[in-house]
N, C-alpha and C. Protein backbone atom coordinates (compact mmCIF):
# COMPACT_ATOMS: atom_id res chain seq x y z
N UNK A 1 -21.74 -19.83 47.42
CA UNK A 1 -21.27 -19.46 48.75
C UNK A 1 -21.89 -18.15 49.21
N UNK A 2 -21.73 -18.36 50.07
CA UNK A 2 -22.86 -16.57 50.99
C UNK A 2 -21.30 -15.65 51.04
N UNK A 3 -22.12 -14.62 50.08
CA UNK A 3 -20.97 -13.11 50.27
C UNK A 3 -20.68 -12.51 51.38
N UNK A 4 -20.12 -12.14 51.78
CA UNK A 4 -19.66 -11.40 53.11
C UNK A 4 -20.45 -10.43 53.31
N UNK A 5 -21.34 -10.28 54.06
CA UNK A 5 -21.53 -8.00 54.42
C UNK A 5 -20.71 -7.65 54.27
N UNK A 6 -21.20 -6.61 53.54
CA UNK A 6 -20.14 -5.59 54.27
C UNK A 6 -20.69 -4.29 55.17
N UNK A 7 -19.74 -4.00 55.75
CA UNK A 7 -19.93 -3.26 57.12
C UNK A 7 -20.07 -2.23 56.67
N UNK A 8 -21.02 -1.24 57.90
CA UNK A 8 -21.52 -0.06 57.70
C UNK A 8 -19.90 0.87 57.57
N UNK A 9 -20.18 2.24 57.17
CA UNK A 9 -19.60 2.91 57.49
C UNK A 9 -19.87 4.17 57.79
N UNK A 10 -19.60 4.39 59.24
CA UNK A 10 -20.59 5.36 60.27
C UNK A 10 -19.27 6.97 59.88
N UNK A 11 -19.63 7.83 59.70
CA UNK A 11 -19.05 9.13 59.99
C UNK A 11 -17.93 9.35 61.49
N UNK A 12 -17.10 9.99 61.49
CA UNK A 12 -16.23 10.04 63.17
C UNK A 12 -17.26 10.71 63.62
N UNK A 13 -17.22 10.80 65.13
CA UNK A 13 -17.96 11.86 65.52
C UNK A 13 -18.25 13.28 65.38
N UNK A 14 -16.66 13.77 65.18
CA UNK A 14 -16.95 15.53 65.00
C UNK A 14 -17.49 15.49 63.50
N UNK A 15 -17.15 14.66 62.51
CA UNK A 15 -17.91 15.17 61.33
C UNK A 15 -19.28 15.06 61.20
N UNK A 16 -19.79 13.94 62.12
CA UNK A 16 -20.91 13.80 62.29
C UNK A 16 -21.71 15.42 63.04
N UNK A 17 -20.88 15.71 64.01
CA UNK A 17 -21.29 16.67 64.67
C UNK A 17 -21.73 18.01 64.05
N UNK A 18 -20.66 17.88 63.02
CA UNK A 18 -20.85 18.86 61.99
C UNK A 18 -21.97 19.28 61.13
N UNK A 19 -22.05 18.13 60.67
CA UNK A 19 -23.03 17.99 59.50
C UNK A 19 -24.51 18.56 60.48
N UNK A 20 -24.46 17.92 61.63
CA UNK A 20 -25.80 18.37 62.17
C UNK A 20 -25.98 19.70 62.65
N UNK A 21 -24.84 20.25 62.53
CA UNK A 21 -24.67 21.34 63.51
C UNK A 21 -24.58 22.64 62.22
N UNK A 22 -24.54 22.42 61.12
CA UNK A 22 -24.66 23.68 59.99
C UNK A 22 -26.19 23.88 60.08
N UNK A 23 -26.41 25.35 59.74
CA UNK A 23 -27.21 26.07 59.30
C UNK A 23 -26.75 27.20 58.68
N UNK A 24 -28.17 27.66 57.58
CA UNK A 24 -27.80 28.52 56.67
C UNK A 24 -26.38 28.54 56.34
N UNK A 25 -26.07 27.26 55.86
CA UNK A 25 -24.58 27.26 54.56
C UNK A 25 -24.98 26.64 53.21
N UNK A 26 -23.86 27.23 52.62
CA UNK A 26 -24.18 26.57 51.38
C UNK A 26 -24.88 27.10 50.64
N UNK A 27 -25.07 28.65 50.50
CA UNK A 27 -26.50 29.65 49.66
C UNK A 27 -27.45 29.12 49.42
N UNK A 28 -27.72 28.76 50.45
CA UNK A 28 -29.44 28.21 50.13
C UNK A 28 -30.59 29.52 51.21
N UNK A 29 -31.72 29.16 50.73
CA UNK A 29 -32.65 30.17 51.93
C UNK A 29 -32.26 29.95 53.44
N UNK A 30 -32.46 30.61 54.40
CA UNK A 30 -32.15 30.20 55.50
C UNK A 30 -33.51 29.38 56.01
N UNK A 31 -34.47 28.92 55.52
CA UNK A 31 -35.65 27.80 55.63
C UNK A 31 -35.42 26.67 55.26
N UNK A 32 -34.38 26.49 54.08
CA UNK A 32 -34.07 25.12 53.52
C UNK A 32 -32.62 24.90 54.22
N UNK A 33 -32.29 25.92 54.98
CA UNK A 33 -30.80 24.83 55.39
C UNK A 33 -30.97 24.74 57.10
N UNK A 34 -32.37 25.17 57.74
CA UNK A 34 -33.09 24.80 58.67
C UNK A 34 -33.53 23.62 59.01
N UNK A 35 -34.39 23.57 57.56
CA UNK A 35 -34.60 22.03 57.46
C UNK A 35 -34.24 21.14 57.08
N UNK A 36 -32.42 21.47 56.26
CA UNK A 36 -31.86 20.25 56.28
C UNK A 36 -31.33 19.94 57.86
N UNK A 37 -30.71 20.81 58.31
CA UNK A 37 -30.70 20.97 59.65
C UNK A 37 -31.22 19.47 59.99
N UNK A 38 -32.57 20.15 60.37
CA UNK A 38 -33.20 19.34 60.93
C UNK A 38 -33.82 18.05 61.07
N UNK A 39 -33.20 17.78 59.24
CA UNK A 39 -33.59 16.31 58.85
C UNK A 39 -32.30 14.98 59.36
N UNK A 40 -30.99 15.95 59.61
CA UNK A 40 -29.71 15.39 59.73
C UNK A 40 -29.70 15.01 60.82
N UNK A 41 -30.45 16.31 61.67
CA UNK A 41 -30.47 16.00 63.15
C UNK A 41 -31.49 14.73 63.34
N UNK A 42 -32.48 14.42 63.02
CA UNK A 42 -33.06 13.46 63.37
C UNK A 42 -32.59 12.04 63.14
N UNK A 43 -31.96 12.03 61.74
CA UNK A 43 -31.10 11.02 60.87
C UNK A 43 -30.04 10.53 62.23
N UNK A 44 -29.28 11.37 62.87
CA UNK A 44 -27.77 11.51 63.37
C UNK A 44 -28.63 11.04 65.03
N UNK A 45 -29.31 11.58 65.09
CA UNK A 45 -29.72 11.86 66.63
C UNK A 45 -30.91 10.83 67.33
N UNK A 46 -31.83 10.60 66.11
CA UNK A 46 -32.70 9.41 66.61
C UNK A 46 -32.41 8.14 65.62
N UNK A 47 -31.60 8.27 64.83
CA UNK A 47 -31.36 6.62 64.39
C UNK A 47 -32.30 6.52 62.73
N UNK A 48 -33.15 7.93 62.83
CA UNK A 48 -34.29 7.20 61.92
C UNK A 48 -33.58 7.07 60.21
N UNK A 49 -34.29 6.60 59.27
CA UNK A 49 -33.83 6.61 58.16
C UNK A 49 -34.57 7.32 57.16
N UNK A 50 -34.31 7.81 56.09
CA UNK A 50 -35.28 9.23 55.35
C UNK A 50 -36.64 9.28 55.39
N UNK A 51 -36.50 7.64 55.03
CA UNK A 51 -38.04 7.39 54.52
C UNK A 51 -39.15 7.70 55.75
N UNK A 52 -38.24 7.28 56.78
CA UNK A 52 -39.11 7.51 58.09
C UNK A 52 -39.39 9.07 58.28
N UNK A 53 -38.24 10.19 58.50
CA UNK A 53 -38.34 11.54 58.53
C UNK A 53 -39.13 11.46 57.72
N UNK A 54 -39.22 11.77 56.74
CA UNK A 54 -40.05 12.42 55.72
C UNK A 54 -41.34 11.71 55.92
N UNK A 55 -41.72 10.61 56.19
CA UNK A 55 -42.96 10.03 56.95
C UNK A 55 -43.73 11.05 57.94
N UNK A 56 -43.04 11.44 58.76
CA UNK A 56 -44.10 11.98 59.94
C UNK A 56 -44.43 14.07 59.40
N UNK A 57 -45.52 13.54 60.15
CA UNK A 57 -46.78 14.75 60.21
C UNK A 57 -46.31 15.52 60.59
N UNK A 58 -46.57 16.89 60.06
CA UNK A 58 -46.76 18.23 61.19
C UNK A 58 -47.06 18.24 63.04
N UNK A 59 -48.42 17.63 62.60
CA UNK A 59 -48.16 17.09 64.18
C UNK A 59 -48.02 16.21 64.74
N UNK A 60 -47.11 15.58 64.27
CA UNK A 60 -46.36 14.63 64.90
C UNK A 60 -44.95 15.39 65.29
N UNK A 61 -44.53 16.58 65.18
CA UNK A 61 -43.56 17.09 65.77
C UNK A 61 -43.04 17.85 66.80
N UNK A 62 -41.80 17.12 67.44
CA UNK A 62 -41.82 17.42 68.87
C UNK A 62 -41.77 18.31 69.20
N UNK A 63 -42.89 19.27 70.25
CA UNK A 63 -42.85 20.54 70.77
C UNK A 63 -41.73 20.43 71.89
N UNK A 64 -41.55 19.79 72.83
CA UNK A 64 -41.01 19.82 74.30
C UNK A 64 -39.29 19.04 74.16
N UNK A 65 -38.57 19.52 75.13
CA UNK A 65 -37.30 18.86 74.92
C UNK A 65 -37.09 17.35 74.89
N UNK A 66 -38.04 17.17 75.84
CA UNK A 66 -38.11 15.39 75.96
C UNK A 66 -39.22 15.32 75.68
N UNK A 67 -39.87 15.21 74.69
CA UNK A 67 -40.67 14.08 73.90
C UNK A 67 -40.10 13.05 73.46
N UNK A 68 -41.13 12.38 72.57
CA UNK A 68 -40.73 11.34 71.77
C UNK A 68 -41.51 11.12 70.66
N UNK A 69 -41.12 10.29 69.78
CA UNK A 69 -41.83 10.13 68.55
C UNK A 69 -41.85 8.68 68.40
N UNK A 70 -43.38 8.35 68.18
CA UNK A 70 -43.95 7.34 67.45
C UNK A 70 -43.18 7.28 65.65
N UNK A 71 -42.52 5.96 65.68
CA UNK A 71 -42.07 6.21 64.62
C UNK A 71 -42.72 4.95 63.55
N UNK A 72 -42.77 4.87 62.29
CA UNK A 72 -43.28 3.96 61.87
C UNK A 72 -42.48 2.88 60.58
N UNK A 73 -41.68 2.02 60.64
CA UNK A 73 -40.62 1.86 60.09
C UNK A 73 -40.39 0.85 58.94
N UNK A 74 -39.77 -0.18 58.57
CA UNK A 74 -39.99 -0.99 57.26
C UNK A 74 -40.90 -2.28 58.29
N UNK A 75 -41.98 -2.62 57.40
CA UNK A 75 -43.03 -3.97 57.77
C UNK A 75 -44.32 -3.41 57.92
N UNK A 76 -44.09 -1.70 58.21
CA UNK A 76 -45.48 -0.95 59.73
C UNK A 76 -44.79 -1.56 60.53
N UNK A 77 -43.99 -1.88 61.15
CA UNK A 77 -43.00 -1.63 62.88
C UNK A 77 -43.42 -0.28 62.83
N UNK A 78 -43.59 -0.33 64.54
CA UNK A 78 -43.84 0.64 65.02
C UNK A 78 -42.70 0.96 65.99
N UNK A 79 -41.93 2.28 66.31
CA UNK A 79 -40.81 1.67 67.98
C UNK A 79 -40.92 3.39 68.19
N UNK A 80 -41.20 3.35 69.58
CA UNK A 80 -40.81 4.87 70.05
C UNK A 80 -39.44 5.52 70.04
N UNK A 81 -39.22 6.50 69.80
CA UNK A 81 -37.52 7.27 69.56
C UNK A 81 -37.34 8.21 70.40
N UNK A 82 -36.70 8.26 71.14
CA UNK A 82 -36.50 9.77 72.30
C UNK A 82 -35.65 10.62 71.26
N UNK A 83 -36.67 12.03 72.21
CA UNK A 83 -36.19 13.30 71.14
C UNK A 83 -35.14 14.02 71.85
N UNK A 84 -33.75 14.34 71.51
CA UNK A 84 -32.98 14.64 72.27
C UNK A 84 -33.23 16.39 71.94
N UNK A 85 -33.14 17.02 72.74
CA UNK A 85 -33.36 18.86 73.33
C UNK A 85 -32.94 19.45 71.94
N UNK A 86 -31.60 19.08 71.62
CA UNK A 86 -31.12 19.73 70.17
C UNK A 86 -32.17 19.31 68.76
N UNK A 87 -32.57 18.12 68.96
CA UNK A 87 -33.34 17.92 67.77
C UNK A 87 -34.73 18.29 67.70
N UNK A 88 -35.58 18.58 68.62
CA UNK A 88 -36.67 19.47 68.93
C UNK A 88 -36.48 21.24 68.92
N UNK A 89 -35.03 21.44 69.43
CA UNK A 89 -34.58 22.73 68.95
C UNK A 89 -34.47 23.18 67.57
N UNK A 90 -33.86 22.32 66.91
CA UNK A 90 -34.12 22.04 64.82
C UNK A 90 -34.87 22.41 64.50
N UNK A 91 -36.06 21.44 64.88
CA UNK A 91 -37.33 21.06 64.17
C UNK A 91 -38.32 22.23 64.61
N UNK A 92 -38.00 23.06 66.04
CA UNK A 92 -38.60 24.67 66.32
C UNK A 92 -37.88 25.31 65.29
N UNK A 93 -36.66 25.96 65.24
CA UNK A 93 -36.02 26.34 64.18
C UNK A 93 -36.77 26.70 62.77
N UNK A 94 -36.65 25.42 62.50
CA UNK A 94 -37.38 25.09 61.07
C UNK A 94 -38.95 25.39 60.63
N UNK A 95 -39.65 25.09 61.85
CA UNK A 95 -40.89 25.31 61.56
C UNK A 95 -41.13 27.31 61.99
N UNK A 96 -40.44 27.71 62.74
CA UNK A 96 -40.67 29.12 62.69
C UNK A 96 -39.79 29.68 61.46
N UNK A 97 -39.31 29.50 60.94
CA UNK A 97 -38.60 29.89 59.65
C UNK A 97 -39.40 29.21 58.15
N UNK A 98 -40.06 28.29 58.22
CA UNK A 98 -40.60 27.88 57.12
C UNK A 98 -42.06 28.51 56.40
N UNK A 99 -41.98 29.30 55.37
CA UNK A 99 -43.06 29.97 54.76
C UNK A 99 -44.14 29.33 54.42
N UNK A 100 -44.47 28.25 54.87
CA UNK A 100 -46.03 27.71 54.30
C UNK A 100 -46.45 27.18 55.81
N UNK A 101 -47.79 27.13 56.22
CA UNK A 101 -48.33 26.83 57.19
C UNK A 101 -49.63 25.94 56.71
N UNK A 102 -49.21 24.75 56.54
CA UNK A 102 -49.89 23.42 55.83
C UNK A 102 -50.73 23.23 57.41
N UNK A 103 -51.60 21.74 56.87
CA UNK A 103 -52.51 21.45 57.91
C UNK A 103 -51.80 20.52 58.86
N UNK A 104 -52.22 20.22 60.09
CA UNK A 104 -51.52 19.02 61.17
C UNK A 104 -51.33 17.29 60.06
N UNK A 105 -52.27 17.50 59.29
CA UNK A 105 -51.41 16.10 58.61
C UNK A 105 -51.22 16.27 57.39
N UNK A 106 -50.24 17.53 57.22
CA UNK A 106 -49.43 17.67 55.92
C UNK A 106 -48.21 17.22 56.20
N UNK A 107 -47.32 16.81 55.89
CA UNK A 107 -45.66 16.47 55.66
C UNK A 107 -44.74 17.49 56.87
N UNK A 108 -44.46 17.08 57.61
CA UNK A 108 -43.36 17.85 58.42
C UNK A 108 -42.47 18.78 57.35
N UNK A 109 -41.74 18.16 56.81
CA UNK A 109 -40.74 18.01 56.10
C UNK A 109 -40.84 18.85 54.71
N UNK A 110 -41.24 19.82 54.14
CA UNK A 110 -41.61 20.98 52.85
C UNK A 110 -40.82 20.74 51.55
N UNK A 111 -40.35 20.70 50.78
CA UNK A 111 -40.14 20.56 49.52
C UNK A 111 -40.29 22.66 49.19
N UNK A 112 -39.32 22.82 48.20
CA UNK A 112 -39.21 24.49 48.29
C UNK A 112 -40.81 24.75 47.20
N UNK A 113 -42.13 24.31 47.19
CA UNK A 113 -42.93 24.49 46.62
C UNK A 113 -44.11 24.55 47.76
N UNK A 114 -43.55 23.42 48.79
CA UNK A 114 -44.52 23.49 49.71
C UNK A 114 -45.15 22.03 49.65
N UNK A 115 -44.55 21.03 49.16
CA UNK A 115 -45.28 20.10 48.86
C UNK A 115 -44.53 18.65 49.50
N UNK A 116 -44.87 17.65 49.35
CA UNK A 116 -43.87 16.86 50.01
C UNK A 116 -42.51 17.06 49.48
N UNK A 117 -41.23 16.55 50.45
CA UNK A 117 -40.25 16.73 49.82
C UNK A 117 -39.32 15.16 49.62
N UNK A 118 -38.69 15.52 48.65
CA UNK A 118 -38.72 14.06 47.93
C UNK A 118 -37.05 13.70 48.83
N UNK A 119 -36.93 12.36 48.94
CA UNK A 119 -35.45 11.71 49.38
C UNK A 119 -34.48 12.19 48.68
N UNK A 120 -34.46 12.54 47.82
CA UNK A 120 -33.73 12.58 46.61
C UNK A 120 -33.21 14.01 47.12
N UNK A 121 -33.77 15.20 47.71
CA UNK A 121 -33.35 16.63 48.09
C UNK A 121 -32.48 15.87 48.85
N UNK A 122 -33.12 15.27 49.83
CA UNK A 122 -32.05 15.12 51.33
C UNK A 122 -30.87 14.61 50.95
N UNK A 123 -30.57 13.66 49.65
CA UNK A 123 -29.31 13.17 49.65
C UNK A 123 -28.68 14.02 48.94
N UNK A 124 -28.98 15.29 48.12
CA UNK A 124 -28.24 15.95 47.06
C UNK A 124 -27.93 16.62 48.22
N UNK A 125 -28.71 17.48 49.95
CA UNK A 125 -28.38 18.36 50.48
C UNK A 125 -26.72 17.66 51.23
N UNK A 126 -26.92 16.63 51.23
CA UNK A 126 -25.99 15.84 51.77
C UNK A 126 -24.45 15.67 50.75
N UNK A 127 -24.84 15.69 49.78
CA UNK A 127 -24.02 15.83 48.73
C UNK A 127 -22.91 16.96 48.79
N UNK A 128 -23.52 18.21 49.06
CA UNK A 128 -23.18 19.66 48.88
C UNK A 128 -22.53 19.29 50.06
N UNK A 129 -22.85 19.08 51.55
CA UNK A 129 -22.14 19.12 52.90
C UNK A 129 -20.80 18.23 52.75
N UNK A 130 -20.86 17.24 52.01
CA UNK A 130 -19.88 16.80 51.46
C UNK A 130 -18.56 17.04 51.09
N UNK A 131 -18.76 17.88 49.96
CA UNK A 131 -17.63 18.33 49.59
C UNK A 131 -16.92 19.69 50.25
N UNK A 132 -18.57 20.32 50.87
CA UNK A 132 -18.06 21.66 51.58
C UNK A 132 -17.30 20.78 53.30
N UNK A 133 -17.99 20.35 53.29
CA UNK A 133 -16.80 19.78 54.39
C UNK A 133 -15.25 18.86 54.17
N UNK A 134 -15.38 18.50 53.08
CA UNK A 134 -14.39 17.47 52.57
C UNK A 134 -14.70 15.91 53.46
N UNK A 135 -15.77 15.60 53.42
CA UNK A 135 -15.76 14.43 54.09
C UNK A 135 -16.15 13.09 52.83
N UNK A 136 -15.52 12.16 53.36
CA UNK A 136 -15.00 11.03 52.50
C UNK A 136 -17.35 10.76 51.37
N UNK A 137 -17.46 9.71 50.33
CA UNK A 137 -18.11 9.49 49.53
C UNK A 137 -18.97 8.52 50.51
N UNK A 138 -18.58 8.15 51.57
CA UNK A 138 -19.27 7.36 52.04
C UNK A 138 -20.42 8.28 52.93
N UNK A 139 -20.37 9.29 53.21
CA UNK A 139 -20.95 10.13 54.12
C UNK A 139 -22.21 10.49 53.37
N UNK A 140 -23.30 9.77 53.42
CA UNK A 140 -24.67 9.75 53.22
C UNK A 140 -26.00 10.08 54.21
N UNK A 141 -26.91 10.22 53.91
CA UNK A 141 -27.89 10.34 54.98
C UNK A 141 -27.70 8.87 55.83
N UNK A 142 -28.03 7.56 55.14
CA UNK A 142 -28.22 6.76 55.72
C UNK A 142 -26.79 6.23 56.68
N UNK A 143 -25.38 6.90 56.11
CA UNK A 143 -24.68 7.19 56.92
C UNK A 143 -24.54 7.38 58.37
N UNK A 144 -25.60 8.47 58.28
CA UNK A 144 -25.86 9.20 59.69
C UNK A 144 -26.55 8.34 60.61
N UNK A 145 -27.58 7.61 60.12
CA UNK A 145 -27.71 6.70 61.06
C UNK A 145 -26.77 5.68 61.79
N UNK A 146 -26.39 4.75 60.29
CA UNK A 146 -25.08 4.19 60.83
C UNK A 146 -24.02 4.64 62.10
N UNK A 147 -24.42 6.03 61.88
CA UNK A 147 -22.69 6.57 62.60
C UNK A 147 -23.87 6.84 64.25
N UNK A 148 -25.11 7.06 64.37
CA UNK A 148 -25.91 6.79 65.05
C UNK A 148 -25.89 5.54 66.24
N UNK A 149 -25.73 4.19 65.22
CA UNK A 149 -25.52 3.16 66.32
C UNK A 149 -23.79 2.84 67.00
N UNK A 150 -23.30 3.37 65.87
CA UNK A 150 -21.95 3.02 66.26
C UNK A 150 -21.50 3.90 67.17
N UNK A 151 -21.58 5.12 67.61
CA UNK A 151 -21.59 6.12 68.31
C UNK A 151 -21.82 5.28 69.81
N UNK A 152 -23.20 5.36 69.77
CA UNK A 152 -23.89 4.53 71.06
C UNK A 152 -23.13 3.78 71.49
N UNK A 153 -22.54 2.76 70.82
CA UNK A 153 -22.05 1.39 71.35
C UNK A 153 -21.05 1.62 71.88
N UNK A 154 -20.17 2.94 70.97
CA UNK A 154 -18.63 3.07 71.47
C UNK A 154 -18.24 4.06 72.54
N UNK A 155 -20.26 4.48 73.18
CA UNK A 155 -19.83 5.03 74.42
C UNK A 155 -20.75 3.73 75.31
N UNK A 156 -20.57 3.35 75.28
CA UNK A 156 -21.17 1.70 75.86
C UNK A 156 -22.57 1.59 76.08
N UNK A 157 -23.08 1.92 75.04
CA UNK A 157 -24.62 1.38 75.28
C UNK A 157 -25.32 -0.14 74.56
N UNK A 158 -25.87 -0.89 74.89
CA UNK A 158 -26.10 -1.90 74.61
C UNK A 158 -27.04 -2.74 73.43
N UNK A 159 -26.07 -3.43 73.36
CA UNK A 159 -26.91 -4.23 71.41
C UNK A 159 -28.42 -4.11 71.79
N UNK A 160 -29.14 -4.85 72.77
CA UNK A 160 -30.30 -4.74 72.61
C UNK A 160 -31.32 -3.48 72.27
N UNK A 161 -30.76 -2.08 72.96
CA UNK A 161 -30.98 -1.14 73.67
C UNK A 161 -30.83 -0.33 71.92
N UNK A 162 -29.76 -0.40 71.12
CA UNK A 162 -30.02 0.10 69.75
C UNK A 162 -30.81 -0.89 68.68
N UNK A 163 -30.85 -1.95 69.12
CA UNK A 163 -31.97 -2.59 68.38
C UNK A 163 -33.09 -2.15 68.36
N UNK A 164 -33.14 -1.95 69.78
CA UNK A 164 -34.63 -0.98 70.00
C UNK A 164 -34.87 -0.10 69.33
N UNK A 165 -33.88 0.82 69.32
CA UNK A 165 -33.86 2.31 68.95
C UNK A 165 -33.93 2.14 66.97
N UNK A 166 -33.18 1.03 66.61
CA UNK A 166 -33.38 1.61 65.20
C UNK A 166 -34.29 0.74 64.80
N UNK A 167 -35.15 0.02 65.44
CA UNK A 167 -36.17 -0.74 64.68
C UNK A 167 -36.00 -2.03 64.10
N UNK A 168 -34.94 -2.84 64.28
CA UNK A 168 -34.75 -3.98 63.79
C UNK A 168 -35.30 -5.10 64.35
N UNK A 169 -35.79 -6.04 63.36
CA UNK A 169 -36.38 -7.09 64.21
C UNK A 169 -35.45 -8.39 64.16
N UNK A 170 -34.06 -8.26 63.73
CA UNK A 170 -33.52 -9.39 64.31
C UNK A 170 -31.97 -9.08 65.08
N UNK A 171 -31.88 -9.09 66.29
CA UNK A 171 -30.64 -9.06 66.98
C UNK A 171 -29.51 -9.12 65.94
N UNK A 172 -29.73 -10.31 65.10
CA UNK A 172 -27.97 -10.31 63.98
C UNK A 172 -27.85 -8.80 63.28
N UNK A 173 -29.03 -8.38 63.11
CA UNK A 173 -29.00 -7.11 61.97
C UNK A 173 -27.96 -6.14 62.51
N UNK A 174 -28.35 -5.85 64.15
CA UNK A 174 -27.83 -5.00 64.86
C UNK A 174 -26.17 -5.38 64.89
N UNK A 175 -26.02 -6.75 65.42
CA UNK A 175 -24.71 -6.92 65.37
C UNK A 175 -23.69 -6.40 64.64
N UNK A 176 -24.03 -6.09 63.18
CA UNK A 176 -22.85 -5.76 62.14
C UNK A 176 -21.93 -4.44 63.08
N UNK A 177 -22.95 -4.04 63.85
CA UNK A 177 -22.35 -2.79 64.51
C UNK A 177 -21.03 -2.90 65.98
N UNK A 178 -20.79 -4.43 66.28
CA UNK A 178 -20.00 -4.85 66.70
C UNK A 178 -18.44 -4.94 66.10
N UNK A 179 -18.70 -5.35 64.94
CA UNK A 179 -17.77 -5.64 63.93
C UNK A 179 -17.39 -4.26 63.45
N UNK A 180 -17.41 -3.38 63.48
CA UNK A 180 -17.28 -1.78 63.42
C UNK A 180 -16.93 -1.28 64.32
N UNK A 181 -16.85 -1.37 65.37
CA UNK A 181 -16.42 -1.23 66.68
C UNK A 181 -15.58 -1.83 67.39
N UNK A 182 -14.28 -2.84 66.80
CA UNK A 182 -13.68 -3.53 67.13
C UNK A 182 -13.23 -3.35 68.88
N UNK A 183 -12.20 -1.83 68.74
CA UNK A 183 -11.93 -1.82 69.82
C UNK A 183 -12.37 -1.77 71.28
N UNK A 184 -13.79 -1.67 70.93
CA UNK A 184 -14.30 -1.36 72.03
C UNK A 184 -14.84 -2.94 72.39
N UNK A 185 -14.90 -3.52 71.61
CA UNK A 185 -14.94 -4.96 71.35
C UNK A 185 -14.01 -5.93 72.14
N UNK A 186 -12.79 -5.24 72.09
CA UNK A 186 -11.55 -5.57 72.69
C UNK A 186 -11.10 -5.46 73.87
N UNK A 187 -11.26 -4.04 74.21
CA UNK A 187 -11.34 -3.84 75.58
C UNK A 187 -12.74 -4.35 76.27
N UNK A 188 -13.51 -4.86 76.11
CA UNK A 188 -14.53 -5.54 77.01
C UNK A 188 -14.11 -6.90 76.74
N UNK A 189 -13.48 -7.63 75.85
CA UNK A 189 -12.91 -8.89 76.09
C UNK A 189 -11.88 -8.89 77.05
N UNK A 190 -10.61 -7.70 76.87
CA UNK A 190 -9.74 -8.30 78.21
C UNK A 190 -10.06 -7.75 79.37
N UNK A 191 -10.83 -6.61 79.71
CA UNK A 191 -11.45 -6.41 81.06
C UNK A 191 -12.50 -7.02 81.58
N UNK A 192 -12.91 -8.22 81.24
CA UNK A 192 -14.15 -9.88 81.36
C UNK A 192 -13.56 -10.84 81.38
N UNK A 193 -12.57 -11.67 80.67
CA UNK A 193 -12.09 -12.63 80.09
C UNK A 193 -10.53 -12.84 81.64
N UNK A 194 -11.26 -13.94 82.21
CA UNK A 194 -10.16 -14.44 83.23
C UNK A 194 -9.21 -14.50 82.91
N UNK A 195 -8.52 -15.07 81.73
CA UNK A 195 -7.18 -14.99 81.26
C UNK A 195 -6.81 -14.10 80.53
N UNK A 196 -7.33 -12.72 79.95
CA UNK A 196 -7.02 -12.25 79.50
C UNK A 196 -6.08 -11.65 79.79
């Protein structure tokens, strides 16, 4: 018999808000909690998933409030991501605070040696925000995305419209994010539904 999914589980909003919104906590340099910063913010803010952050170039990073980023995702999918003002604010942040000045196609993203930095930082940095926040075991990087689409939807933006955004190539994928969203689910059934 086919197992059930199971459903994402997205962060509330303010903790989400949180997590993106620390800098320099947690005794770390104020360069490495810049750029966790700024990896959360992209995670939380454009949908992407580590592998992708840690994918893009030096210059591939957004100078201007509204840019966007070419992103490159599981298959080689390719899907553009709008850069929201705060997450280009980060990623300035980070790069004027970061001690190595690598070439335009070195790693955005630094490792405290200067070298690529491995997934494995981003989820331990995630780890630490964790407990310093007290937020539940489920609260992961890939979390943040999750809490990314579910966010969207539950201020009414549309299945297709985050399909877009996180790169999926089949409409059902996106759906699970319906089923997470009940209520809002609910209230668009009885404010549509003639008999409701």
């Amino acid at each position: 018999p086919a197992q059930k999914r199971s459903l994402p589980r997205p962060l509330p909003p303010e903790a989400a808000s949180k997590v993106v919104s620390l800098d320099q906590a947690l005794d770390e340099e104020p360069w490495i909690a810049a750029r966790n910063t700024a990896i959360f913010a992209l995670l939380y803010g454009g949908g992407l998933r580590i592998s992708e952050a840690l994918a893009l170039r030096r210059s591939e990073a957004p100078r201007n409030a509204h840019d966007a980023l070419r992103v490159t995702g599981k298959g080689g999918k390719q899907r553009i991501v709008p850069v929201l003002p705060a997450i280009s604010a980060a990623i300035a942040h980070y790069l004027r605070l970061c001690p190595y000045t690598p070439g335009p196609d070195s790693p955005l993203f630094l490792g405290t040696r200067g070298g690529p930095l491995n997934p494995r930082m981003v989820q331990r940095a995630m780890e630490k925000l964790r407990s310093a926040l007290n937020l539940p075991d489920t609260a992961t990087p890939h979390a943040l995305r999750h809490s990314f689409a579910t966010h969207i939807l539950a201020s009414g933006g549309d299945l297709r419209g985050i399909q877009e955004l996180l790169g999926h190539a089949s409409l059902s994928t996106t759906q699970v994010y319906t089923e997470v969203d009940t209520d809002r689910l609910m209230a668009a059934f009885t404010a549509a539904h003639p008999r409701a």
